[in-house]
C-alpha atoms as a PDB file:
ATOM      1  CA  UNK A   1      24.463   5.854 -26.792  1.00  0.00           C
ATOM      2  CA  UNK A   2      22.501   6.736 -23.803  1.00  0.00           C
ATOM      3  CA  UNK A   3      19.185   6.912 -23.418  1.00  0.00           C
ATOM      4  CA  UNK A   4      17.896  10.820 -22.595  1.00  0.00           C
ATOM      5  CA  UNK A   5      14.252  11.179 -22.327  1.00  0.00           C
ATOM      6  CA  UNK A   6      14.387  14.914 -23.914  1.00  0.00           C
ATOM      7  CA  UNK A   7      15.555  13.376 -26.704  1.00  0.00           C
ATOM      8  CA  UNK A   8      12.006  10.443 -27.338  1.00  0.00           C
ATOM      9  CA  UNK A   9      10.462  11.085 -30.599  1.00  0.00           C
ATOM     10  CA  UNK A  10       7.339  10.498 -28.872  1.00  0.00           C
ATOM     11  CA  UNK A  11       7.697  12.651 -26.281  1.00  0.00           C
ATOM     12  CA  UNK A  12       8.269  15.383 -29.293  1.00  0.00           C
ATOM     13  CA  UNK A  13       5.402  14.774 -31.115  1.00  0.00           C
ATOM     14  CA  UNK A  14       3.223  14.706 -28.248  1.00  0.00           C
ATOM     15  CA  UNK A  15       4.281  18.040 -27.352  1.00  0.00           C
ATOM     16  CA  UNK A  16       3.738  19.144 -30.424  1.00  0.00           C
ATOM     17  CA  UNK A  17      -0.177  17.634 -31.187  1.00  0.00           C
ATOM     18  CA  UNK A  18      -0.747  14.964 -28.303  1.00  0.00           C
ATOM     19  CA  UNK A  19      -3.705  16.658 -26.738  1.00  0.00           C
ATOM     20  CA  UNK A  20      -7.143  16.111 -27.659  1.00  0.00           C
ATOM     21  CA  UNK A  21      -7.792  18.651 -30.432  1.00  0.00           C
ATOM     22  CA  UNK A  22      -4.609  19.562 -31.882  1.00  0.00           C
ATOM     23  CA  UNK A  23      -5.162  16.402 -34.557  1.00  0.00           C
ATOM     24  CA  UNK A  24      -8.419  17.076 -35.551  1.00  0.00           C
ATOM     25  CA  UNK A  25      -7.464  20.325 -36.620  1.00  0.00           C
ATOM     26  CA  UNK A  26      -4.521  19.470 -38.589  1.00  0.00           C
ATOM     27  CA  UNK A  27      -7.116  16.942 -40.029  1.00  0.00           C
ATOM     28  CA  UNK A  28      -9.611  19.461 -40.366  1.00  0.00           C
ATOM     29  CA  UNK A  29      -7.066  21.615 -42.523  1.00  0.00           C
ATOM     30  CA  UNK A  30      -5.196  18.708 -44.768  1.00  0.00           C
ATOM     31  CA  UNK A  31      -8.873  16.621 -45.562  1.00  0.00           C
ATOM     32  CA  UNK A  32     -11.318  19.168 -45.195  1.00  0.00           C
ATOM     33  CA  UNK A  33      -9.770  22.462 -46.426  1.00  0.00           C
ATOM     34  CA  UNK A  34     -10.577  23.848 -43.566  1.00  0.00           C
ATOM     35  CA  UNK A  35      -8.993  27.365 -42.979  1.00  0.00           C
ATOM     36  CA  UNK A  36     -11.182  29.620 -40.902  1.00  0.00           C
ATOM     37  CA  UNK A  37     -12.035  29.513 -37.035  1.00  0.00           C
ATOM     38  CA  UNK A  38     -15.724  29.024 -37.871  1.00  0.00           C
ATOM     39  CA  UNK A  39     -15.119  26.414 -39.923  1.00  0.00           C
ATOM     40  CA  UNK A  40     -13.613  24.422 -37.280  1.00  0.00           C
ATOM     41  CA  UNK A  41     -16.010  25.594 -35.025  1.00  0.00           C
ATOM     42  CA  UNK A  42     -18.890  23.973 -37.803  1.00  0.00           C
ATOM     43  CA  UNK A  43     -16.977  20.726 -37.940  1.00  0.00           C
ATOM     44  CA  UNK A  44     -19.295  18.995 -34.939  1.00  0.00           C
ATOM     45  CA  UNK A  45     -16.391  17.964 -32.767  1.00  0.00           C
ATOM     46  CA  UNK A  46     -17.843  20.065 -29.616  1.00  0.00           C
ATOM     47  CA  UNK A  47     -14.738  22.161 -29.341  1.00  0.00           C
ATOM     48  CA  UNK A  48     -15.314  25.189 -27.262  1.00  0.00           C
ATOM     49  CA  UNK A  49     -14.016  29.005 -28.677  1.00  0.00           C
ATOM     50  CA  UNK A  50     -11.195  29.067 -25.913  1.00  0.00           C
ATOM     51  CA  UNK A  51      -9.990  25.330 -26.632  1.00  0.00           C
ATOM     52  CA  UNK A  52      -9.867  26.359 -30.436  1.00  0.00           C
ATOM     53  CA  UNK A  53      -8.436  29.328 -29.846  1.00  0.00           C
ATOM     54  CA  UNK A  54      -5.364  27.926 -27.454  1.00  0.00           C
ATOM     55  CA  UNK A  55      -4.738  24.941 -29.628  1.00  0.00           C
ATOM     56  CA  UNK A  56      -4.363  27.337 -32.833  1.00  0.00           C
ATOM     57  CA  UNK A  57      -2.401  28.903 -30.914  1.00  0.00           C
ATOM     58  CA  UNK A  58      -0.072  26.635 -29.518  1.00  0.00           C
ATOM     59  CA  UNK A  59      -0.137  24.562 -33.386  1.00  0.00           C
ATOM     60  CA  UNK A  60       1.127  28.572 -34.327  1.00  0.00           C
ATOM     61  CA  UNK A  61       3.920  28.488 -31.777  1.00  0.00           C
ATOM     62  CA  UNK A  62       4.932  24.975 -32.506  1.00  0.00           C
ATOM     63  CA  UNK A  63       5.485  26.186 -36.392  1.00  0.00           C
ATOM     64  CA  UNK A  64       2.742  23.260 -37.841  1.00  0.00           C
ATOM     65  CA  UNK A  65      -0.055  26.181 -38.361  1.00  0.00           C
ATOM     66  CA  UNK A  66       0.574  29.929 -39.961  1.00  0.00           C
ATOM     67  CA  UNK A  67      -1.229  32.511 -39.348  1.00  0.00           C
ATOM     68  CA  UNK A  68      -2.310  35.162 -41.933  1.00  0.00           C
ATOM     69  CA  UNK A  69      -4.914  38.247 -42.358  1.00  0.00           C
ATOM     70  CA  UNK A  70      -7.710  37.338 -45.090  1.00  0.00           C
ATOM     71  CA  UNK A  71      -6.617  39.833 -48.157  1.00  0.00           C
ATOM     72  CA  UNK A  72     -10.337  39.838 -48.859  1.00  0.00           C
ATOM     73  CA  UNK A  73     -11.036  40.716 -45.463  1.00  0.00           C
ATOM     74  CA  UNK A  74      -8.631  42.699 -43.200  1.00  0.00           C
ATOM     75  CA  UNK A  75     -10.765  41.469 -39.892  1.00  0.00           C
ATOM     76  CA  UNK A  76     -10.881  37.691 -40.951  1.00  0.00           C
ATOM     77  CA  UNK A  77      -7.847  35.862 -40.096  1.00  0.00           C
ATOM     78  CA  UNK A  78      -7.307  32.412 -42.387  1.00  0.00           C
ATOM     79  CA  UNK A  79      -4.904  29.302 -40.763  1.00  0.00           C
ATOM     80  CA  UNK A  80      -3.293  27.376 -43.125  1.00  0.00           C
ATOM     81  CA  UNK A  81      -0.639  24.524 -42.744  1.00  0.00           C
ATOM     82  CA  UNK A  82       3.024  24.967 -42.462  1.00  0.00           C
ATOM     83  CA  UNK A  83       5.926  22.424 -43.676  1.00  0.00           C
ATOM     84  CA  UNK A  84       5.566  20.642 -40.397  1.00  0.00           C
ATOM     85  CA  UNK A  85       1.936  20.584 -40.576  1.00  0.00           C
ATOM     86  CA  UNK A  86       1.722  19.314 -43.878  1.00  0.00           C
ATOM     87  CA  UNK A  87       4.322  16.595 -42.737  1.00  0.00           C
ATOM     88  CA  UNK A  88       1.755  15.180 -40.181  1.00  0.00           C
ATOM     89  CA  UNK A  89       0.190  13.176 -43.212  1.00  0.00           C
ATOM     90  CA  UNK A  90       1.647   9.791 -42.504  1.00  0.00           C
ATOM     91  CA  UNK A  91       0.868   9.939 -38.802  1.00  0.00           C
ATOM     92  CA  UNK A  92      -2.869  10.409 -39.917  1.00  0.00           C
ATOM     93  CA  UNK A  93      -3.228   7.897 -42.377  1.00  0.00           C
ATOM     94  CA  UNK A  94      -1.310   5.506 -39.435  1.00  0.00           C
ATOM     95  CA  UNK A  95      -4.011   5.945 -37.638  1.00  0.00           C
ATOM     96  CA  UNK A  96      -6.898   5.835 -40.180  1.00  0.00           C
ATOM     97  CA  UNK A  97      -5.035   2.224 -40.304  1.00  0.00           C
ATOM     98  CA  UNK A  98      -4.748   1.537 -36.772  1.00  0.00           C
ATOM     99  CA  UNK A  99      -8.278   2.393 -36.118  1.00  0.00           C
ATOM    100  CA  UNK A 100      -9.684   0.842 -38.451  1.00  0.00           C
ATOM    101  CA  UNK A 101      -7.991  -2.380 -37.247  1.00  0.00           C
ATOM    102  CA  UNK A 102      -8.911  -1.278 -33.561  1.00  0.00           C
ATOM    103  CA  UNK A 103     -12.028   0.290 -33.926  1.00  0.00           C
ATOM    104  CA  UNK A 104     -15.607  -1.060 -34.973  1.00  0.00           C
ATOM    105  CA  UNK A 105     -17.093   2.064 -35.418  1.00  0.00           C
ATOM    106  CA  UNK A 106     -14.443   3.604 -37.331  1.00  0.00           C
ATOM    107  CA  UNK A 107     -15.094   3.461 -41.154  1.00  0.00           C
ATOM    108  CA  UNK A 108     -12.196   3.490 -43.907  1.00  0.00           C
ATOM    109  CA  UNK A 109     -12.533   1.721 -47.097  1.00  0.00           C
ATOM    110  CA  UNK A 110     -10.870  -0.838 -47.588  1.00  0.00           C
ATOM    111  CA  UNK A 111      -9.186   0.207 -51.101  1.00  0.00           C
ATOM    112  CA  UNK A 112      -8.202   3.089 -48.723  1.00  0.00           C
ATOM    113  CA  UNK A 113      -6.442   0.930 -46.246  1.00  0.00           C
ATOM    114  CA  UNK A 114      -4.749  -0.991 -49.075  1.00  0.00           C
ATOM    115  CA  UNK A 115      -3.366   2.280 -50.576  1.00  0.00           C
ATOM    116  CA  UNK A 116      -2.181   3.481 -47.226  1.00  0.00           C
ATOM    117  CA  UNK A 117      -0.715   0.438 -46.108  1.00  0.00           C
ATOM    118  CA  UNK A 118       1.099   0.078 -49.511  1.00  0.00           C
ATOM    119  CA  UNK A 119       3.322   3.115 -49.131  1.00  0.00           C
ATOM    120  CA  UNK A 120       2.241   4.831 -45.394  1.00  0.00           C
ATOM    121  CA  UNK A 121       4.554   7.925 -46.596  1.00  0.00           C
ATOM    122  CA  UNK A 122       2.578   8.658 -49.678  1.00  0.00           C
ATOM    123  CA  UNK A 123       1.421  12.400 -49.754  1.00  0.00           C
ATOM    124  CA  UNK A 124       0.827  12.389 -53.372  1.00  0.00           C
ATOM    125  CA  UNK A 125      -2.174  13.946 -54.717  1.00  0.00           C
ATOM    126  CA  UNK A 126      -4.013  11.257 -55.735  1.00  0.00           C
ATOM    127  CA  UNK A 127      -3.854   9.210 -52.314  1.00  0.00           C
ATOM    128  CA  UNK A 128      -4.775  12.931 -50.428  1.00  0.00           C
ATOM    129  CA  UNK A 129      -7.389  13.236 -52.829  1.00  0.00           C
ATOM    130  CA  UNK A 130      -8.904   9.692 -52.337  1.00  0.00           C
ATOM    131  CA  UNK A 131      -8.704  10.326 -48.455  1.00  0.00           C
ATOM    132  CA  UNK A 132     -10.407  13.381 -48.870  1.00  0.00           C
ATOM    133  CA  UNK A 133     -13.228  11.701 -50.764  1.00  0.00           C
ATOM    134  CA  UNK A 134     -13.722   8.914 -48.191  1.00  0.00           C
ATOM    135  CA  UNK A 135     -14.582  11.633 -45.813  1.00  0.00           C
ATOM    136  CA  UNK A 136     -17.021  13.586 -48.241  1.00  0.00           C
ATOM    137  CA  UNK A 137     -19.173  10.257 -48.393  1.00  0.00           C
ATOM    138  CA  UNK A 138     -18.576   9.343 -44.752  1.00  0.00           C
END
């Protein structure tokens, strides 16, 4: 087989969310529940409106981010994740891993760690919902 460098998985993926922002927003979405524009404007990452507003809409065009009109509200628009998005799990909790290996400042409990590095592909409720509860008491 020959080697074509269209073809790199990492290549893909960092098409797909290998800028700055696109990650925290999938993160945002899958851990925080985040679903509005304010709310990841309220999240304290610094991200400008235009950044936000190009990465939601590239994550729209690469299929990992819908977009849909509030029912509730005609004029407020709510993002939510796709398949694709939702599929982005592992690659997060690989790097809640690999940072907290790598990275002083970076805090993950250690039960946490255990759980993800016992089965890196779970995206069962219960290890989403302990993930989600390390970052409420971060």
């Amino acid at each position: 087989m020959t080697y074509e460098p269209h073809q790199c998985p990492i290549r893909f993926g960092l098409g797909v969310f290998g800028d700055r922002w696109s990650l925290l927003i999938v993160r945002d979405m899958l851990l925080r529940g985040h679903t509005r524009f304010q709310d990841f404007l309220d999240a304290d990452e610094g991200i400008s409106t235009n950044i936000l507003t190009d990465r939601l809409r590239q994550l729209e065009t690469q299929q990992v981010i819908s977009r849909h009109k509030d029912p509730s509200d005609g004029r407020q628009v709510i993002y939510q994740l796709t398949d694709k998005g939702r599929d982005l799990l592992p690659v997060l909790l690989a790097i809640f891993v690999w940072a907290e290996k790598h990275d002083p400042e970076t805090r993950v409990p250690p039960a946490l760690v255990d759980t993800i590095k016992t089965d890196l592909a779970a995206t069962d409720k219960d290890t989403l919902a302990a993930v989600q509860q390390s970052i409420r008491e971060a």
